[in-house]
Protein backbone atom coordinates (compact mmCIF):
# COMPACT_ATOMS: atom_id res chain seq x y z
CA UNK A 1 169.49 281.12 161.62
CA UNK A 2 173.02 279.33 161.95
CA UNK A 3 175.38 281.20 164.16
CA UNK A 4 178.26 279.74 162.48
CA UNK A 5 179.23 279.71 158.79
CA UNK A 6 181.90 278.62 156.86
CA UNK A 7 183.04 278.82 152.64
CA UNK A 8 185.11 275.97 151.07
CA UNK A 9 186.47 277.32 147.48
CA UNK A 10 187.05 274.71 144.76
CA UNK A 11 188.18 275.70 141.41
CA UNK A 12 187.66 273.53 138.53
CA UNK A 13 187.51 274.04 134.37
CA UNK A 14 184.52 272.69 131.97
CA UNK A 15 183.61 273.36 128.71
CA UNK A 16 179.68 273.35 127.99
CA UNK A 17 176.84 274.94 125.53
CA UNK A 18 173.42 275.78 126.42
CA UNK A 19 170.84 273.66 123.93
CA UNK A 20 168.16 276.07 122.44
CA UNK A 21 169.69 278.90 123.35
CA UNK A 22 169.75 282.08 120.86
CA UNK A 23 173.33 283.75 122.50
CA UNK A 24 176.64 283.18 122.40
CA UNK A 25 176.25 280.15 125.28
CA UNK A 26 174.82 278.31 122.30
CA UNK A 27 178.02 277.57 121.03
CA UNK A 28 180.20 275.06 122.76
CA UNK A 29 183.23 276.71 125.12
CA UNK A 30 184.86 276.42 127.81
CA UNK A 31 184.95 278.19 131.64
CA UNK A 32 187.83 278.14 134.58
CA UNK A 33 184.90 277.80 137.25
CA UNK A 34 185.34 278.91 141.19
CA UNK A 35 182.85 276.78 143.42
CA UNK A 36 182.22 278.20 146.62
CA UNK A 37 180.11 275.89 149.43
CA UNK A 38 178.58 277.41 152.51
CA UNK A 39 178.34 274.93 155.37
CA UNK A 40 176.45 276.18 158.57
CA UNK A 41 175.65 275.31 161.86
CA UNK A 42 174.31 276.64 165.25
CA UNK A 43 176.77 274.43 167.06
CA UNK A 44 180.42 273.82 166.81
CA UNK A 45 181.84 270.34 167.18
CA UNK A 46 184.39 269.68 169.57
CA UNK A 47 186.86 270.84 168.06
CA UNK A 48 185.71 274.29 167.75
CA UNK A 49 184.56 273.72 163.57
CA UNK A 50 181.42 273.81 161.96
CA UNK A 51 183.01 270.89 159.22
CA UNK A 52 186.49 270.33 158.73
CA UNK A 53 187.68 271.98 155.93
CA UNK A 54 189.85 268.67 154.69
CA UNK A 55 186.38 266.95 154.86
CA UNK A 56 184.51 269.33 152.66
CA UNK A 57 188.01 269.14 150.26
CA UNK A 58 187.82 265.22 150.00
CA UNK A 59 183.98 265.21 149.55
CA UNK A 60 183.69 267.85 147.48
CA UNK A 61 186.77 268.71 145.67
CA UNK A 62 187.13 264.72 144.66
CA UNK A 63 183.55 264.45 143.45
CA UNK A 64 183.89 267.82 141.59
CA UNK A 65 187.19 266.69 140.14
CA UNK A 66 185.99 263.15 139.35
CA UNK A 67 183.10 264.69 137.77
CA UNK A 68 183.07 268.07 136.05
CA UNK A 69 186.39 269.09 135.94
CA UNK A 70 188.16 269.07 132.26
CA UNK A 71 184.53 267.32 131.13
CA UNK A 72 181.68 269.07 128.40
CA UNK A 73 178.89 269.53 130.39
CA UNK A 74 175.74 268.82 128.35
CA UNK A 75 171.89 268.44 128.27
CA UNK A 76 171.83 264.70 127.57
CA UNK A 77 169.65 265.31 124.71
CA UNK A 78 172.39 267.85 122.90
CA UNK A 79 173.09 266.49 119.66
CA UNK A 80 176.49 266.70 120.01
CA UNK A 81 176.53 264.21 122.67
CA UNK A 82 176.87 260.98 120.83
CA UNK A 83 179.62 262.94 118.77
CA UNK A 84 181.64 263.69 121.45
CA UNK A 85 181.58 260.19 123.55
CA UNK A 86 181.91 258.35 120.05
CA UNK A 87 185.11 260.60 120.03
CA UNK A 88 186.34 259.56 123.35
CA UNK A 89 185.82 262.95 125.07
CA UNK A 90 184.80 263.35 128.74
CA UNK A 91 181.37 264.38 129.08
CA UNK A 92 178.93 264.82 131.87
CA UNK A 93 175.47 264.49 131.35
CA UNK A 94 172.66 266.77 132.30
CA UNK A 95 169.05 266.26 132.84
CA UNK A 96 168.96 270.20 132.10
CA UNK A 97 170.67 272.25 130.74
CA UNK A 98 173.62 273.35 131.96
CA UNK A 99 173.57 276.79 132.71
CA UNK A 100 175.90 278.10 136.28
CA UNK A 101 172.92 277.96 137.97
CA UNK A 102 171.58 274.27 137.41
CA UNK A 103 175.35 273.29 138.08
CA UNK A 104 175.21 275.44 141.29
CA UNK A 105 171.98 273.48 142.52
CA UNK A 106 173.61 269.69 141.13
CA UNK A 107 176.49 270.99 143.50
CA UNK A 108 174.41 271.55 146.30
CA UNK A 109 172.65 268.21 146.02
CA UNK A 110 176.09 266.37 146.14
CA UNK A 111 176.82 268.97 149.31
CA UNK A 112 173.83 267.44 151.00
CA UNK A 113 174.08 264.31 149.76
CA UNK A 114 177.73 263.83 151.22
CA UNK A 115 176.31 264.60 154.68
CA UNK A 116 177.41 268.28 155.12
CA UNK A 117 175.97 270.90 156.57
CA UNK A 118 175.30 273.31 153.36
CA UNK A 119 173.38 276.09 153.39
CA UNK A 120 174.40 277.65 149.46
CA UNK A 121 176.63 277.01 146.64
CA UNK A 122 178.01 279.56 144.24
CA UNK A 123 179.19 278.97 141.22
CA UNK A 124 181.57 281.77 139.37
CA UNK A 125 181.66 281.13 135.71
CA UNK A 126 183.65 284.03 135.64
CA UNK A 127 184.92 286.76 137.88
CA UNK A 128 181.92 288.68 136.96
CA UNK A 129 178.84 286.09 136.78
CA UNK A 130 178.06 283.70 139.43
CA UNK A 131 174.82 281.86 140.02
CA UNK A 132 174.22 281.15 143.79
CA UNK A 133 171.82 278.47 145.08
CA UNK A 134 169.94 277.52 148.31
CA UNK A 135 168.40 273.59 148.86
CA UNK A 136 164.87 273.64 150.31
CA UNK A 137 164.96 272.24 154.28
């Protein structure tokens, strides 16, 4: 277990719908979205930090911002998708759907990916739902 943990918050909005879904989530709207990134370690560098938080910010924060923030996240089969990008609007493409929870793992993969240390990402889609997840070794 990592002795030493630390939580980077990025906020962000997207709109999405979930495809083949029977509930309101069907319907396309929208989400002001909290990100929260764990990074962990046993060791601290020399400077006394697990990761420096302006790291995490300009690897994270950037990519999410580049990415998914003010963009309709979709499945990339949705039918609305050629609708949307004939209409000029942002849209980020899904090979699932995109429900807090796949976004919360796609997060964690670009975490990992960026070389830092991350041990969870949550995702708030509001202040009372989050989805939370936690990359295999």
């Amino acid at each position: 277990m990592n002795r030493h943990k630390v939580t980077k918050t990025i906020d962000f909005c997207y709109g999405h719908r979930l495809l083949n879904y029977s509930g309101k989530c069907r319907q396309l709207h929208g989400h002001n979205g909290l990100l929260e990134v764990d990074l962990a370690s046993d060791d601290l560098d020399d400077l006394g930090m697990v990761v420096d938080f302006t790291d995490v910010k300009e690897k994270m924060r950037s990519w999410v911002h580049d990415h998914l923030d003010h963009q309709v996240l979709l499945h990339r089969e949705d039918p609305l998708v050629p609708l949307l990008t004939g209409a000029g609007q942002p849209v980020f493409l899904m090979d699932t759907n995109p429900t807090a929870e796949n976004v919360a793992a796609l997060l964690w993969d670009v975490a990992r990916d960026s070389g830092l240390p991350v041990t969870e990402t949550r995702l708030w889609e509001t202040s009372s739902s989050r989805a939370s997840y936690r990359g295999g070794e």
